[in-house]
Protein backbone atom coordinates (compact mmCIF):
# COMPACT_ATOMS: atom_id res chain seq x y z
CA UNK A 1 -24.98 -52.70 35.55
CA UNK A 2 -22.39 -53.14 32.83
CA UNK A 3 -20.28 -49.53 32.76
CA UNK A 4 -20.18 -47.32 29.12
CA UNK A 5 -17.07 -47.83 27.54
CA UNK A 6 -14.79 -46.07 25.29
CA UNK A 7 -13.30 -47.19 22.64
CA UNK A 8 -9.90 -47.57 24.48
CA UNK A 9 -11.23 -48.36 27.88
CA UNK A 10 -9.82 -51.96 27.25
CA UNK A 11 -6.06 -50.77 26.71
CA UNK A 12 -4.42 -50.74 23.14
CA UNK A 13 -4.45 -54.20 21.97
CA UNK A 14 -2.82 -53.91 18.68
CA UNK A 15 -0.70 -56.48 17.81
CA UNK A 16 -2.20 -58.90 20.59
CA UNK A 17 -5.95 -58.83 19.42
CA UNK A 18 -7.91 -57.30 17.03
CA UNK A 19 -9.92 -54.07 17.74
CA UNK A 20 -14.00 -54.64 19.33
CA UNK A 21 -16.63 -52.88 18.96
CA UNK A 22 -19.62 -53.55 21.18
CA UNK A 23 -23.18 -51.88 19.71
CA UNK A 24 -26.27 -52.03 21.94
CA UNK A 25 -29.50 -51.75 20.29
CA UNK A 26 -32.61 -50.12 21.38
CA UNK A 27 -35.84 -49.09 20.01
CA UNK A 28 -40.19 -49.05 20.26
CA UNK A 29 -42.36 -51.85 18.66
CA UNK A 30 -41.73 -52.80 15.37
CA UNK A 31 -38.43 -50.34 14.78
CA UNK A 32 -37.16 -52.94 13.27
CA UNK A 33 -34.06 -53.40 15.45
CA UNK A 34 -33.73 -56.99 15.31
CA UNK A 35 -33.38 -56.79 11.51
CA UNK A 36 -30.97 -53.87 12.11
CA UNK A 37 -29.17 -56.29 14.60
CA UNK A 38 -29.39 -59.07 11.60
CA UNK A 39 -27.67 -56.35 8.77
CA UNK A 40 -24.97 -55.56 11.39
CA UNK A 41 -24.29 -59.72 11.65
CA UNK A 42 -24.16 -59.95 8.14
CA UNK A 43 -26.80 -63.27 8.43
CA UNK A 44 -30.19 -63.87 10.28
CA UNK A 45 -29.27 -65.03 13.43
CA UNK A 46 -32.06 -63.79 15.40
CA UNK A 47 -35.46 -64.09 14.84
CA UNK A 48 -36.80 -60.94 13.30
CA UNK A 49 -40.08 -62.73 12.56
CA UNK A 50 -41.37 -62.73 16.35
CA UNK A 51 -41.18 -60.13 19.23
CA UNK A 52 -38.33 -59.88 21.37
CA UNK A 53 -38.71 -60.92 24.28
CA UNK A 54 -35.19 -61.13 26.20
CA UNK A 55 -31.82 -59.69 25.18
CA UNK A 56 -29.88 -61.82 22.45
CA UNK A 57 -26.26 -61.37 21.67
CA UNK A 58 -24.32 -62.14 18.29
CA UNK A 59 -20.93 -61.66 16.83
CA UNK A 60 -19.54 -61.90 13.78
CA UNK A 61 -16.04 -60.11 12.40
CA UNK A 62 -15.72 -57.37 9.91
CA UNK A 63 -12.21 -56.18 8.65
CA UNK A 64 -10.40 -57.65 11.16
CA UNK A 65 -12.48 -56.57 14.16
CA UNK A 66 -14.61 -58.38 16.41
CA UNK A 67 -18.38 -56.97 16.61
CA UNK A 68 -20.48 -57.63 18.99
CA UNK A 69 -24.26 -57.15 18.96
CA UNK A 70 -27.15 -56.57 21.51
CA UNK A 71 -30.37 -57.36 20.51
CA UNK A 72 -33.02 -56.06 23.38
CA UNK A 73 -36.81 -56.32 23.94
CA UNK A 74 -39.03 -53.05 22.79
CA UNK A 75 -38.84 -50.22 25.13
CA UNK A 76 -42.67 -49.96 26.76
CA UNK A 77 -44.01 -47.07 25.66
CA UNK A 78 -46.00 -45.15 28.70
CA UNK A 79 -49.65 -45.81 28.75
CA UNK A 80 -51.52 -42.52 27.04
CA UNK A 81 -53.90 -40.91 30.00
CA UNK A 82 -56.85 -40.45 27.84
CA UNK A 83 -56.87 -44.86 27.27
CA UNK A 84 -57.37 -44.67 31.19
CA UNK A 85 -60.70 -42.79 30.80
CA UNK A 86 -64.11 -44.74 30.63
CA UNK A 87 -67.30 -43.14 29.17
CA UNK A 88 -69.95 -41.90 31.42
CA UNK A 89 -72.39 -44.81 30.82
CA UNK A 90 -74.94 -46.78 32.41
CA UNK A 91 -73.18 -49.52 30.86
CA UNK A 92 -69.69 -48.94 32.62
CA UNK A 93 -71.55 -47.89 35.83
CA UNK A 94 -68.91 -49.37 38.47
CA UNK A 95 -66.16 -50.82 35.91
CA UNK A 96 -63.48 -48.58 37.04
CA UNK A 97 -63.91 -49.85 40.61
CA UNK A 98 -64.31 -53.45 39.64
CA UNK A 99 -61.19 -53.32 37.07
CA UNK A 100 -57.45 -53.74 38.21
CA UNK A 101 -55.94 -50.61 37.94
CA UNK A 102 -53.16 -50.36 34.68
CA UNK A 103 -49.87 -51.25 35.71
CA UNK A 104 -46.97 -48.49 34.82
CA UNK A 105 -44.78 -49.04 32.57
CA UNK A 106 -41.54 -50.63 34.33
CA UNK A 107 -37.89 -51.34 33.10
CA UNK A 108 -37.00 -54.97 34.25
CA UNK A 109 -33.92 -57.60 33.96
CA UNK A 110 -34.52 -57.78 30.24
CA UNK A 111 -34.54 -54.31 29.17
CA UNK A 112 -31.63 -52.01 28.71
CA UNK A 113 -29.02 -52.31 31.40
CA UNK A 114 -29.21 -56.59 30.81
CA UNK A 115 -28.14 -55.85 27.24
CA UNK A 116 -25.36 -53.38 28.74
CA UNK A 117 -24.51 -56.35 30.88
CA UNK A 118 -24.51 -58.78 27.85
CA UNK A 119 -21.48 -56.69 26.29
CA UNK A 120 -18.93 -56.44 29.05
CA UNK A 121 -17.55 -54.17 30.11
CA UNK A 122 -20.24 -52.02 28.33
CA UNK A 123 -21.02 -51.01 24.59
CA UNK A 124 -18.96 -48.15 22.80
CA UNK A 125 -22.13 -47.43 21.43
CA UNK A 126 -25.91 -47.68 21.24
CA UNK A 127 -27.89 -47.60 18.17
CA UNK A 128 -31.65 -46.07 18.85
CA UNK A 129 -33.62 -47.76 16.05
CA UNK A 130 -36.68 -45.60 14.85
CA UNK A 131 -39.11 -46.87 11.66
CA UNK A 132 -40.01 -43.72 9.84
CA UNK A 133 -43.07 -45.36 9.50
CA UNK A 134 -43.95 -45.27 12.77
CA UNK A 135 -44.54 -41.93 14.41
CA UNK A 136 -42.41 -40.46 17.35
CA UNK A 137 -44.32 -39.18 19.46
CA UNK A 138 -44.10 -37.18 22.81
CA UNK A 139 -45.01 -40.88 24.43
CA UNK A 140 -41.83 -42.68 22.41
CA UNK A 141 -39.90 -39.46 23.61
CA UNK A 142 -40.25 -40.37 27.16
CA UNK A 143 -39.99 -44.13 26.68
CA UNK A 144 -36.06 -43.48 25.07
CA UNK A 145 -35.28 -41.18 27.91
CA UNK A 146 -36.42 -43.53 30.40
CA UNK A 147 -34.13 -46.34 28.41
CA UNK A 148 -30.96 -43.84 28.81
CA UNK A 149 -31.64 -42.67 32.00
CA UNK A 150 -31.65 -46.65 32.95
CA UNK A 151 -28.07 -46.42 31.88
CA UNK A 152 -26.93 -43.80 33.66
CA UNK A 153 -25.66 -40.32 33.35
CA UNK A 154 -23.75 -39.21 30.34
CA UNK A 155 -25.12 -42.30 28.22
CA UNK A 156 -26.39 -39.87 25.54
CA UNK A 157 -23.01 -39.14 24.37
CA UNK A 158 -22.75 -42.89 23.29
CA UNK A 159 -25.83 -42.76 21.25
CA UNK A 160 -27.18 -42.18 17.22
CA UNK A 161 -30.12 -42.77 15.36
CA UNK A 162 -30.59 -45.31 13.18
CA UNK A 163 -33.57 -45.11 11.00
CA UNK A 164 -35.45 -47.77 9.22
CA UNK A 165 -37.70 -48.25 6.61
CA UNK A 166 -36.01 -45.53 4.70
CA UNK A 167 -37.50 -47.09 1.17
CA UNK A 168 -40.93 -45.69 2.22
CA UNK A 169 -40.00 -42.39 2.13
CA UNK A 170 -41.91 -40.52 -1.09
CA UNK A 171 -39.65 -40.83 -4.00
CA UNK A 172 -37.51 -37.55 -4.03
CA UNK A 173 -37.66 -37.25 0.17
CA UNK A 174 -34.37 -37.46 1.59
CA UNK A 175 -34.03 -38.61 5.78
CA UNK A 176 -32.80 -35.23 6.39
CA UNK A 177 -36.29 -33.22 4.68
CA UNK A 178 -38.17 -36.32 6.96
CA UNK A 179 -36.37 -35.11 10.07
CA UNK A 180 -37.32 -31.22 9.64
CA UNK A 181 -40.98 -32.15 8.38
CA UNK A 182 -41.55 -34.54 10.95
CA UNK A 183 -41.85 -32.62 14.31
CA UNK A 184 -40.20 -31.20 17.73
CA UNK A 185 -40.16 -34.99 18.94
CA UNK A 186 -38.17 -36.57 16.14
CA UNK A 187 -35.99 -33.34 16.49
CA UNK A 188 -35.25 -33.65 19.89
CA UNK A 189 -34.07 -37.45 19.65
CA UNK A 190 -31.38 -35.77 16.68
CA UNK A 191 -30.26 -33.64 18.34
CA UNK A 192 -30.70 -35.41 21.71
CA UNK A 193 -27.84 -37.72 19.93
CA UNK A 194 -25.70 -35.19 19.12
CA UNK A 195 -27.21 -35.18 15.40
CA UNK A 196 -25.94 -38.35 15.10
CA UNK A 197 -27.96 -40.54 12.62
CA UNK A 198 -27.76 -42.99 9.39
CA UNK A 199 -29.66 -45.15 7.49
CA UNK A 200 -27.66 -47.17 5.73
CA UNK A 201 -25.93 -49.69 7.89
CA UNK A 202 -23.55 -50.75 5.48
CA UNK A 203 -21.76 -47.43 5.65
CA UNK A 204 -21.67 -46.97 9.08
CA UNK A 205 -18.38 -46.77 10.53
CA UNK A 206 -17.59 -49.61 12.85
């Protein structure tokens, strides 16, 4: 697994190279973080039209520096216990024997430490996409922590919010007002990050 990086763990390069800055991007189902990746780019060059299925990388240059961006597949989101149970029918008399049980939730080559891998020798920094139009739950809590903890210890300090979907908010509703209104969860992931967030890539400092 690719290492987290600082931003002078490659040795000062001025006058050789221009400055790099390597961004990692996670996030839930339909987050919006390969349209987040696309922003970033500056053009569409992945497709935010169908799910993400394996990490994709991109680069582009802005002012002089070289960006790199990982694009990664949805974190799972763990399987809510009440799905599990079956009503106490004559109809589903036996179906809990007879069905396969669920499969757990499982990090694999393509989630988070491929896309660390993808960015040698590891991302300064890793944007955590959330929609606020999709909520955060307890569920999506645990899903980001198990997406971190894939990366190791300390990768928390590396991380902000990036919220999407921003437009939806009622007219008059700032991201901050959405943050306190929303619940613990959402609060937790904030703060979590330090109280790092944006939502406005454009005037995030690369």
């Amino acid at each position: 697994m690719a290492a987290m990086s600082s931003a002078s763990d490659t040795g000062d390069h001025r006058g050789r190279h221009p400055p790099e800055r390597r961004l990692l991007i996670l996030g839930g189902p339909r987050s919006g973080k390969t349209s987040s990746a696309n922003t970033i780019l500056g053009d569409e060059m992945f497709d935010a039209g169908t799910e993400t299925t394996h990490s994709n990388v991109g680069q582009t240059e802005i002012y002089g520096r070289r960006v790199t961006v990982v694009d990664t597949p949805s974190w799972a989101i763990p399987a809510d216990p009440e799905d599990d149970e079956e009503p106490d029918t004559d109809d589903n008399a036996g179906a809990e024997s007879d069905s396969p049980a669920r499969p757990q939730p499982s990090l694999d080559s393509e989630g988070p430490c491929m896309g660390a891998i993808l960015c040698p020798p590891g991302p300064h920094a890793i944007l955590l996409v959330v929609s606020i139009t999709q909520p955060f739950s307890d569920r999506e809590r645990k899903a980001a922590e198990e997406q971190l903890g894939a990366l190791g210890g300390g990768t928390w300090r590396y991380c902000m919010v990036l919220f999407t979907g921003v437009d939806k908010l009622p007219k008059g509703v700032f991201i901050e007002e959405h943050i306190a209104n929303t619940g613990e969860t959402l609060q937790w992931l904030v703060e979590r990050c330090g109280s790092r967030y944006d939502n406005n890539l454009h005037c995030m400092e690369l």
